[in-house]
PDB file of N, CA and C in Angstrom:
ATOM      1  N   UNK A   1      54.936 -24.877  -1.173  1.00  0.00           N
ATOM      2  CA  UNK A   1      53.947 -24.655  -2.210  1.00  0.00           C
ATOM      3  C   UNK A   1      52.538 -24.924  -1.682  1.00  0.00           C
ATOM      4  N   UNK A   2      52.491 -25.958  -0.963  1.00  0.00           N
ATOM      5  CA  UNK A   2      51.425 -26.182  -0.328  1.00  0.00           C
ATOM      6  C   UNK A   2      50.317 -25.152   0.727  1.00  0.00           C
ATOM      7  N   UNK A   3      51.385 -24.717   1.327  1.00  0.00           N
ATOM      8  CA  UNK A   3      51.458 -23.521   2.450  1.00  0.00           C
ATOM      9  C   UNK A   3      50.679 -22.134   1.272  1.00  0.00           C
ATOM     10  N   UNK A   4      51.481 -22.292   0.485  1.00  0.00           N
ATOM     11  CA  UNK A   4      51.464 -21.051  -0.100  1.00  0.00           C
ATOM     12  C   UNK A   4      49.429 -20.643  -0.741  1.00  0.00           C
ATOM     13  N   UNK A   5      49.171 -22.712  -1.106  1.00  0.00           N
ATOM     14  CA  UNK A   5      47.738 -22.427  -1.598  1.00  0.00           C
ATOM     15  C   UNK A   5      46.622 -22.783  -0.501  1.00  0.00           C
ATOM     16  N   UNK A   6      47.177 -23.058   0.227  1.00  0.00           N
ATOM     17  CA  UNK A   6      46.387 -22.875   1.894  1.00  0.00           C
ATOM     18  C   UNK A   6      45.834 -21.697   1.877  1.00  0.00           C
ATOM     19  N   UNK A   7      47.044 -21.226   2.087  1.00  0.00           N
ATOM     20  CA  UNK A   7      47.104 -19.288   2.141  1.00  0.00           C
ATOM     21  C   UNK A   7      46.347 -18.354   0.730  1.00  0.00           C
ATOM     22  N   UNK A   8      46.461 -19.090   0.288  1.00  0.00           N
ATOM     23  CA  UNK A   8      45.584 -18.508  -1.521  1.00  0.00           C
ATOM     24  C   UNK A   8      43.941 -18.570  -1.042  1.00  0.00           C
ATOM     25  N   UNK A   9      44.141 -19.456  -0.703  1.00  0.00           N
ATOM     26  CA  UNK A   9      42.797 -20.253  -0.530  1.00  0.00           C
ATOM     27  C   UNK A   9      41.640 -19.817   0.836  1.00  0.00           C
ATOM     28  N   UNK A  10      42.563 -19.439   1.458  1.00  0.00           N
ATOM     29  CA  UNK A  10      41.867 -18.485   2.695  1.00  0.00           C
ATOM     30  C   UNK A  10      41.685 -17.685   2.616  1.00  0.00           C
ATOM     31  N   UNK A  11      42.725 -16.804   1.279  1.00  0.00           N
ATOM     32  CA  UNK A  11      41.944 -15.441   1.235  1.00  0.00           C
ATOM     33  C   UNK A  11      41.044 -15.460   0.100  1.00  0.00           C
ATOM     34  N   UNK A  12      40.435 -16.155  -0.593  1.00  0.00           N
ATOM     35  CA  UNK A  12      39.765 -16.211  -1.878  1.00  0.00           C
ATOM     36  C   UNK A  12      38.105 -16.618  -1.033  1.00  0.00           C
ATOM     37  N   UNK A  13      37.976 -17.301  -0.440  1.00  0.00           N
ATOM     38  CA  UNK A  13      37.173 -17.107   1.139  1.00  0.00           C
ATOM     39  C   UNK A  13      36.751 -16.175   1.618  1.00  0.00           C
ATOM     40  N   UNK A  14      37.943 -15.645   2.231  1.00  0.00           N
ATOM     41  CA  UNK A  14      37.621 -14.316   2.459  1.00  0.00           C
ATOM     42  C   UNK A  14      37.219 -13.438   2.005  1.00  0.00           C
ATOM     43  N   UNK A  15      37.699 -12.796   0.539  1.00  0.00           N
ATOM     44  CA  UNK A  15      36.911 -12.223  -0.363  1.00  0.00           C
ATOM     45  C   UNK A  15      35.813 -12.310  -0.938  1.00  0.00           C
ATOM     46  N   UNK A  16      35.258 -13.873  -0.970  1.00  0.00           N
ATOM     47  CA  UNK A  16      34.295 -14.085  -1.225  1.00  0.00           C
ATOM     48  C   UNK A  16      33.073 -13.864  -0.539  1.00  0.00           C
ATOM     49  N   UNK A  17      33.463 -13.728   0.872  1.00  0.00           N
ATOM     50  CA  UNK A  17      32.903 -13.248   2.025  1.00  0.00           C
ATOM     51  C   UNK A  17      32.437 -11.931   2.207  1.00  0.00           C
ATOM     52  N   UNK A  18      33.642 -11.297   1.783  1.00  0.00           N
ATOM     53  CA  UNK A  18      33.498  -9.856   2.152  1.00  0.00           C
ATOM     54  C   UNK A  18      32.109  -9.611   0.653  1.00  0.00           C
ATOM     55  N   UNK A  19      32.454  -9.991  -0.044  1.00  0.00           N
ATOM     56  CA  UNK A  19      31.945  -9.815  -1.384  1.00  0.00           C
ATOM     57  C   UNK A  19      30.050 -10.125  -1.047  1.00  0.00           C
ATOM     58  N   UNK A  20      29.834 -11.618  -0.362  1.00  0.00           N
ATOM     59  CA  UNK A  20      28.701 -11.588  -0.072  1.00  0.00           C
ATOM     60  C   UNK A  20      27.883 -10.476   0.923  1.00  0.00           C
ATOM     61  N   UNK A  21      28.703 -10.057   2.031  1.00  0.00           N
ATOM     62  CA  UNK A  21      28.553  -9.191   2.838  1.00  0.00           C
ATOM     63  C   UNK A  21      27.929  -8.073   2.040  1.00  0.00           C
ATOM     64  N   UNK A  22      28.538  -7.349   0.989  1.00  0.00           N
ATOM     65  CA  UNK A  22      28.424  -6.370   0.570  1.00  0.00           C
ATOM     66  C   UNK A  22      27.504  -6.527  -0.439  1.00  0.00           C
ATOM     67  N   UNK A  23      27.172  -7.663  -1.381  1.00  0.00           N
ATOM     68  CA  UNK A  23      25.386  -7.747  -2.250  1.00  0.00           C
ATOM     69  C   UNK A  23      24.636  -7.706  -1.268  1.00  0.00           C
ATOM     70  N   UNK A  24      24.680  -8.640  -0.208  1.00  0.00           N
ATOM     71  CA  UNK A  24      23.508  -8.699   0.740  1.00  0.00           C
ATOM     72  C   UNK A  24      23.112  -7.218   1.531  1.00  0.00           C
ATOM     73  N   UNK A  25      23.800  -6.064   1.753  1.00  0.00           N
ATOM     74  CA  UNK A  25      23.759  -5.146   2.020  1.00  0.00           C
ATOM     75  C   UNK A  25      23.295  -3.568   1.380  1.00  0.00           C
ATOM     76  N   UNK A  26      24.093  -4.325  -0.051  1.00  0.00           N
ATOM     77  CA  UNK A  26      23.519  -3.308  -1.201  1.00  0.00           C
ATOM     78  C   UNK A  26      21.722  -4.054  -1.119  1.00  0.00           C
ATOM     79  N   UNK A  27      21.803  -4.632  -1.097  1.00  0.00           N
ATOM     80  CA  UNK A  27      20.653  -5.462  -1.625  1.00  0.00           C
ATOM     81  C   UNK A  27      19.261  -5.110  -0.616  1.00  0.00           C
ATOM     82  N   UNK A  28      19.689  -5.441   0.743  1.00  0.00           N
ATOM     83  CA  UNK A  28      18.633  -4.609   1.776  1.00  0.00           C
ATOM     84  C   UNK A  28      18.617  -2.885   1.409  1.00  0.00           C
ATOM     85  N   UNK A  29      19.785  -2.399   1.530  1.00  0.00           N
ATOM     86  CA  UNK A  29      19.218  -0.782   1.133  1.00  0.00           C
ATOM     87  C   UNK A  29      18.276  -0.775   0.039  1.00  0.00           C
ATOM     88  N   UNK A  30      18.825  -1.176  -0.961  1.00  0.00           N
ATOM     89  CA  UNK A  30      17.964  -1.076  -2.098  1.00  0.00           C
ATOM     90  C   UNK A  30      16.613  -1.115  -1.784  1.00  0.00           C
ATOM     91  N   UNK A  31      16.097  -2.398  -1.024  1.00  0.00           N
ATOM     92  CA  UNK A  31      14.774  -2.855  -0.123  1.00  0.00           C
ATOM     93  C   UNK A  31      14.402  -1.759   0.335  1.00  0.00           C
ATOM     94  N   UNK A  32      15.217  -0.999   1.293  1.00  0.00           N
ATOM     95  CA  UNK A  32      14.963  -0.303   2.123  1.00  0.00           C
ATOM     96  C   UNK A  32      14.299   1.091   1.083  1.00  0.00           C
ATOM     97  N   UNK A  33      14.943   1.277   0.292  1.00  0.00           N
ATOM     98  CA  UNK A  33      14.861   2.330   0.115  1.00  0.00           C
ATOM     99  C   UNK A  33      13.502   2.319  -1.222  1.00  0.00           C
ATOM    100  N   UNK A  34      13.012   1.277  -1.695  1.00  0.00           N
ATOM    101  CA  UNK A  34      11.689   0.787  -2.360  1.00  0.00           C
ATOM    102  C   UNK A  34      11.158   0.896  -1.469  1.00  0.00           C
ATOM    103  N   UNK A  35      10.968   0.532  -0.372  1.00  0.00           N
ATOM    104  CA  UNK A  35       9.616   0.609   0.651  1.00  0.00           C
ATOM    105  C   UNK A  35       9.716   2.288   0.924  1.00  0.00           C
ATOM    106  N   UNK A  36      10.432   2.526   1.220  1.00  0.00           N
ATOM    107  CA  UNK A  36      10.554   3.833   1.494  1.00  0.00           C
ATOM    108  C   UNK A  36       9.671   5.283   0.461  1.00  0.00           C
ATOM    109  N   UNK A  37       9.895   4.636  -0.777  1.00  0.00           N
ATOM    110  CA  UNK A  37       9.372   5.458  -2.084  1.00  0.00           C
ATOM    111  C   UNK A  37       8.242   4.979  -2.091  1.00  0.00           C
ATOM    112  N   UNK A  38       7.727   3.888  -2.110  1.00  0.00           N
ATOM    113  CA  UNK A  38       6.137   3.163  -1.814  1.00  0.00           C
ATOM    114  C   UNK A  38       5.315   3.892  -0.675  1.00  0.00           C
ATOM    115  N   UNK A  39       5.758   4.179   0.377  1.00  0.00           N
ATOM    116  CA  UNK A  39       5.017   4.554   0.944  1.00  0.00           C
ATOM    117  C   UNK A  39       4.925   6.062   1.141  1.00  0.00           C
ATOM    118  N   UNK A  40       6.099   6.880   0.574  1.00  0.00           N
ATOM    119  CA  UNK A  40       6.032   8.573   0.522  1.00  0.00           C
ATOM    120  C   UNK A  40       4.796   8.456  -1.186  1.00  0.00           C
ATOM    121  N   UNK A  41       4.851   7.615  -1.533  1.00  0.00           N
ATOM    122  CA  UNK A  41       3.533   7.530  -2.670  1.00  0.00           C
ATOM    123  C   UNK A  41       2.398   7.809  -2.565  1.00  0.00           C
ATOM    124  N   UNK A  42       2.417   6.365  -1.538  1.00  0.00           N
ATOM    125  CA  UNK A  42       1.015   6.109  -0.763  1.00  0.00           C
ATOM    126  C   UNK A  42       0.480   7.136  -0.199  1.00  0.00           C
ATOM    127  N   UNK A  43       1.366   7.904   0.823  1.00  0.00           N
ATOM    128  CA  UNK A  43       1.034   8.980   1.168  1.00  0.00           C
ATOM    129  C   UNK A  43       0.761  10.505   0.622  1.00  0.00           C
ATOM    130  N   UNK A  44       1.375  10.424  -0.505  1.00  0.00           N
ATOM    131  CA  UNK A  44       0.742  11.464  -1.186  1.00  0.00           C
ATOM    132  C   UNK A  44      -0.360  11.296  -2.129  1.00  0.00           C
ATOM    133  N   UNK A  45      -0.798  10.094  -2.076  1.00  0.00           N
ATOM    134  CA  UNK A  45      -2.000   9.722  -2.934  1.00  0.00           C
ATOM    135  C   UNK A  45      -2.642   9.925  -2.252  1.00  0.00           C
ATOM    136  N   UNK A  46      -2.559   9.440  -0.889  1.00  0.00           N
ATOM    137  CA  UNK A  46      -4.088   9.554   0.191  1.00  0.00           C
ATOM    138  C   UNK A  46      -4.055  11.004   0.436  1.00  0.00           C
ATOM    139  N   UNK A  47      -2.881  11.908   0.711  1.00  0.00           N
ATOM    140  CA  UNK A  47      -3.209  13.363   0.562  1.00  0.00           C
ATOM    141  C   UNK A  47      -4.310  13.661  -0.622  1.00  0.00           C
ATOM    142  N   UNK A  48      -3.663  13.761  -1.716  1.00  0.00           N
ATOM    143  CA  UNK A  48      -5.005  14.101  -3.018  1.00  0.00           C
ATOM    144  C   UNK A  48      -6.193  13.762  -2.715  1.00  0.00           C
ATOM    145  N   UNK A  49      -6.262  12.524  -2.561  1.00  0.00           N
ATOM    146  CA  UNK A  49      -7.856  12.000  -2.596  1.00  0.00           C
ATOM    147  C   UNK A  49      -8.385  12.436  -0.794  1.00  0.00           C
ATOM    148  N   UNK A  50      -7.594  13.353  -0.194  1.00  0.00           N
ATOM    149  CA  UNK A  50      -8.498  13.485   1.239  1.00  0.00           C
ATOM    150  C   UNK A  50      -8.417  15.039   1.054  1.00  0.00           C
ATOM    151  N   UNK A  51      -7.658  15.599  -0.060  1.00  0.00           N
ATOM    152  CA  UNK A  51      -8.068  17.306  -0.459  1.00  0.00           C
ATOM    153  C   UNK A  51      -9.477  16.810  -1.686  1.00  0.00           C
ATOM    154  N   UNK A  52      -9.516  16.265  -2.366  1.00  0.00           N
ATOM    155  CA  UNK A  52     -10.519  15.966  -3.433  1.00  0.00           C
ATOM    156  C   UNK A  52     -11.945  15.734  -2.273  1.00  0.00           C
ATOM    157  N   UNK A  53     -11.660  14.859  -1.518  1.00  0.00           N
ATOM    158  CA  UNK A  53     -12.882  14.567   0.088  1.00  0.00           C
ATOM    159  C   UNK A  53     -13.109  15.956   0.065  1.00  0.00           C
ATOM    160  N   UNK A  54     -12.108  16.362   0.991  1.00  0.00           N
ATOM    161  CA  UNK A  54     -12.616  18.106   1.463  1.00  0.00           C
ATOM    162  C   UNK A  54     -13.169  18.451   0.233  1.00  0.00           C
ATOM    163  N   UNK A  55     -12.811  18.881  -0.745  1.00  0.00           N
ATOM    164  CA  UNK A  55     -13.106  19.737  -1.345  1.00  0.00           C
ATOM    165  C   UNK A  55     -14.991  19.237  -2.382  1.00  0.00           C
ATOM    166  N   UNK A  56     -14.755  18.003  -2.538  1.00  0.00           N
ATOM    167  CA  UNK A  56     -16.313  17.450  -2.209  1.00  0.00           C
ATOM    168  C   UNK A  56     -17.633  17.728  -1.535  1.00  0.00           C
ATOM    169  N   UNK A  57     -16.639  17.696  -0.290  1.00  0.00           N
ATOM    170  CA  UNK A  57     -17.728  18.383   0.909  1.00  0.00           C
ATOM    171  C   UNK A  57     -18.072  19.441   0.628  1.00  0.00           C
ATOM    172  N   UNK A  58     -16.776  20.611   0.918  1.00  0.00           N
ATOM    173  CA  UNK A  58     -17.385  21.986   0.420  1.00  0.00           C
ATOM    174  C   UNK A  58     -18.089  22.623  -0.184  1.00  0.00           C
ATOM    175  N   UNK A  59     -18.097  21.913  -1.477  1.00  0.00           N
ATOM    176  CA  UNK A  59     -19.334  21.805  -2.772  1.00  0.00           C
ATOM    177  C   UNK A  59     -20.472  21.717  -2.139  1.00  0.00           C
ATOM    178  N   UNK A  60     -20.564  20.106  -1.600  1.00  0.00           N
ATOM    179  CA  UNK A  60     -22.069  19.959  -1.529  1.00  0.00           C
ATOM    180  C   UNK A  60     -22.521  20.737  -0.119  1.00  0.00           C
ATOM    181  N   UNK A  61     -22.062  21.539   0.808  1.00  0.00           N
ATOM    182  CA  UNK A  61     -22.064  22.262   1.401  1.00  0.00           C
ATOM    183  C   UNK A  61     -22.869  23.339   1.164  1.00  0.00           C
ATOM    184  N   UNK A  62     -21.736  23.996   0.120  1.00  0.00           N
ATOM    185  CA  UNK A  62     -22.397  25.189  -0.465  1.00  0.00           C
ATOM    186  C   UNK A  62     -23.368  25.123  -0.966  1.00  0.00           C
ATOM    187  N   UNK A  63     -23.451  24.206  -1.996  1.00  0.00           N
ATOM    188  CA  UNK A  63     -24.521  24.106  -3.095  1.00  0.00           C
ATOM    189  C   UNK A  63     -25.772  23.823  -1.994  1.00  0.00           C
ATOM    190  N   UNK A  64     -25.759  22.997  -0.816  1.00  0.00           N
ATOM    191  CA  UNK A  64     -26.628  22.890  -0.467  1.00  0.00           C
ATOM    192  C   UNK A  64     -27.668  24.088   0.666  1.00  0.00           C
ATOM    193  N   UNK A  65     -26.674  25.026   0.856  1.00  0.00           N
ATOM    194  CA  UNK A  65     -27.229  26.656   1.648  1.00  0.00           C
ATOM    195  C   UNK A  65     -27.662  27.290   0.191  1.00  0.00           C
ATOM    196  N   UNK A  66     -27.385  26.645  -1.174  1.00  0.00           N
ATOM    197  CA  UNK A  66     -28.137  27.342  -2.370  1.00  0.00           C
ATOM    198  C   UNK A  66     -29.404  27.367  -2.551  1.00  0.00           C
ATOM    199  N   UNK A  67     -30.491  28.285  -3.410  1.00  0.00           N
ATOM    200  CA  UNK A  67     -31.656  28.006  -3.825  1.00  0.00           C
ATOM    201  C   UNK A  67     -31.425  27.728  -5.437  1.00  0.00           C
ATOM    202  N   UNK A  68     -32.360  27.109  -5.847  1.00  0.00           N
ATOM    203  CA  UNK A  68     -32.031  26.433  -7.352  1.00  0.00           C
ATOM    204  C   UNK A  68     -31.271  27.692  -8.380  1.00  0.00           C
ATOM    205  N   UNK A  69     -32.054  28.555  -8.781  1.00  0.00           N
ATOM    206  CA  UNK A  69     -32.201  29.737  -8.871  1.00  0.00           C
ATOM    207  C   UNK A  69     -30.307  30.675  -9.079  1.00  0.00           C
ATOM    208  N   UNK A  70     -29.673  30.199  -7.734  1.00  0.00           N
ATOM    209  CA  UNK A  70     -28.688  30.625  -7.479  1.00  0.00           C
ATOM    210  C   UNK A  70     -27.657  29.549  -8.062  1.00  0.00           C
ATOM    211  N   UNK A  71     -27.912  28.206  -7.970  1.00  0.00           N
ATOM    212  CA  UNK A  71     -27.022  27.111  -8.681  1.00  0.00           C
ATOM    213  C   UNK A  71     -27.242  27.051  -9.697  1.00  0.00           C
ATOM    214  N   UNK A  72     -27.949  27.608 -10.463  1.00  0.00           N
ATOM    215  CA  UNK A  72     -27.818  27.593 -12.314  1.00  0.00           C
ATOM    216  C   UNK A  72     -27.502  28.946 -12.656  1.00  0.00           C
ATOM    217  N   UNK A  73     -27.330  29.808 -12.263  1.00  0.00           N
ATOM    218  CA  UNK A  73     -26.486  30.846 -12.366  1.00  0.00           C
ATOM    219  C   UNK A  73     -25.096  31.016 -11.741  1.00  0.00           C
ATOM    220  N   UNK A  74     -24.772  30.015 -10.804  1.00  0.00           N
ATOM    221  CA  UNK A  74     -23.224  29.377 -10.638  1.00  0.00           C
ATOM    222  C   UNK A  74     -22.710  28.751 -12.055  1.00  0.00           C
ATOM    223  N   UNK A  75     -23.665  27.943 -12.163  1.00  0.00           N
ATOM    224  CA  UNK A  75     -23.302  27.037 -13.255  1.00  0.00           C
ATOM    225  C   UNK A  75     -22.972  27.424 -15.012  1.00  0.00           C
ATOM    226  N   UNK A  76     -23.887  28.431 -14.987  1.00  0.00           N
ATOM    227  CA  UNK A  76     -24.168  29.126 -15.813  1.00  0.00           C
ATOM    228  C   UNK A  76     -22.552  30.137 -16.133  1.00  0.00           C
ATOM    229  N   UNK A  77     -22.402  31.016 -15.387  1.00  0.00           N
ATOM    230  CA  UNK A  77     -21.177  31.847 -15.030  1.00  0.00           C
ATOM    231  C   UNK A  77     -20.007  30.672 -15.230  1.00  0.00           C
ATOM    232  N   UNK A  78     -19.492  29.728 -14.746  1.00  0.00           N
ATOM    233  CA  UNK A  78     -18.288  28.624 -14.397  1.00  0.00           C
ATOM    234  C   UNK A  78     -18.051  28.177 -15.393  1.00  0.00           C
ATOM    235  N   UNK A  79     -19.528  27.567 -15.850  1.00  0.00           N
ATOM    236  CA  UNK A  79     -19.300  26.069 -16.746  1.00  0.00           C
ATOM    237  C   UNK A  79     -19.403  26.263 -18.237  1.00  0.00           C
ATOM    238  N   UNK A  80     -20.310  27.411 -18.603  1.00  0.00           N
ATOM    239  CA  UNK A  80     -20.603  27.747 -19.688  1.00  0.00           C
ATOM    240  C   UNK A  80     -19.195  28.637 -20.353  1.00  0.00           C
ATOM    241  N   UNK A  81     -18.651  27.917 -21.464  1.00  0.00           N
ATOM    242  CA  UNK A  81     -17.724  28.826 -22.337  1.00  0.00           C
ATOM    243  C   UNK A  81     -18.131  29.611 -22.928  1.00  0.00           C
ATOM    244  N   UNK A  82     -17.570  31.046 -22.839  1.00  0.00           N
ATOM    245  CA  UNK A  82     -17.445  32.540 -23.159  1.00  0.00           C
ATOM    246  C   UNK A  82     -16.788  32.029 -24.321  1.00  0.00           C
ATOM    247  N   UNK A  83     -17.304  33.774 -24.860  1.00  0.00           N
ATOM    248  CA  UNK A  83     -16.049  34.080 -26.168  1.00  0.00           C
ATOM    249  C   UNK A  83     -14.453  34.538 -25.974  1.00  0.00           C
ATOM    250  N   UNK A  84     -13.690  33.562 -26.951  1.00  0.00           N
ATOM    251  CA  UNK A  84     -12.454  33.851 -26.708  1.00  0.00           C
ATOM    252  C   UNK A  84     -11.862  34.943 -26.989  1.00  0.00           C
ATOM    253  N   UNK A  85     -10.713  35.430 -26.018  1.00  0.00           N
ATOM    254  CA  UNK A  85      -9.907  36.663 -26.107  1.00  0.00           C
ATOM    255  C   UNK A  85      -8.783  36.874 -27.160  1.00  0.00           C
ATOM    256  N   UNK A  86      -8.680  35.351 -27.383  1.00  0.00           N
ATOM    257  CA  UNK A  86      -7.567  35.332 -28.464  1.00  0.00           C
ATOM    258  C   UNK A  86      -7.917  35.720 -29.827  1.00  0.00           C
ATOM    259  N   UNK A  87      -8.761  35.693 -30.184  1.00  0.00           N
ATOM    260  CA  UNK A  87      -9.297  36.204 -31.320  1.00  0.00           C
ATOM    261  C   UNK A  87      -9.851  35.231 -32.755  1.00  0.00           C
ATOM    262  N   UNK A  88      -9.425  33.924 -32.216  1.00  0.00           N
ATOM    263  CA  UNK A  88      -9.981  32.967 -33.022  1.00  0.00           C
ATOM    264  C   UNK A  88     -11.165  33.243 -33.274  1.00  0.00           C
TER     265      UNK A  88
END
């Protein structure tokens, strides 16, 4: 009987083992795979804001080979709402 909870007892150990093995493992992927989404983030945030840069530049680029003249008739054409097509 004795033998028998020796033997109980080594494998309840063991399982318990295997058992830690396997949170601690789930547990780094998991890690792994948060850093992983954090930084495909990061990186598509700094994409946007370095097309928003470019596209900044370009503006003041243009606008700046403009004469006044020509930028309020950009502005004018773009910014100013027309009459609607829908018929409201």
């Amino acid at each position: 009987m004795r033998a028998w909870l020796e033997r109980f007892q080594g494998m309840v150990v063991a399982a318990g083992a295997a058992i830690v093995l396997l949170l601690m493992a789930y547990l780094r992927g998991r890690g792994a795979g948060r850093s992983a989404e954090r930084e495909e983030r990061a990186n598509r945030i700094n994409g946007q804001a370095e097309r928003a840069r470019q596209e900044g530049k370009h503006v003041q680029e243009q606008t700046a080979r403009m004469d006044d003249a020509a930028i309020a008739a950009e502005l004018k054409r773009d910014w100013v709402r027309g009459a609607r097509k829908s018929g409201r």
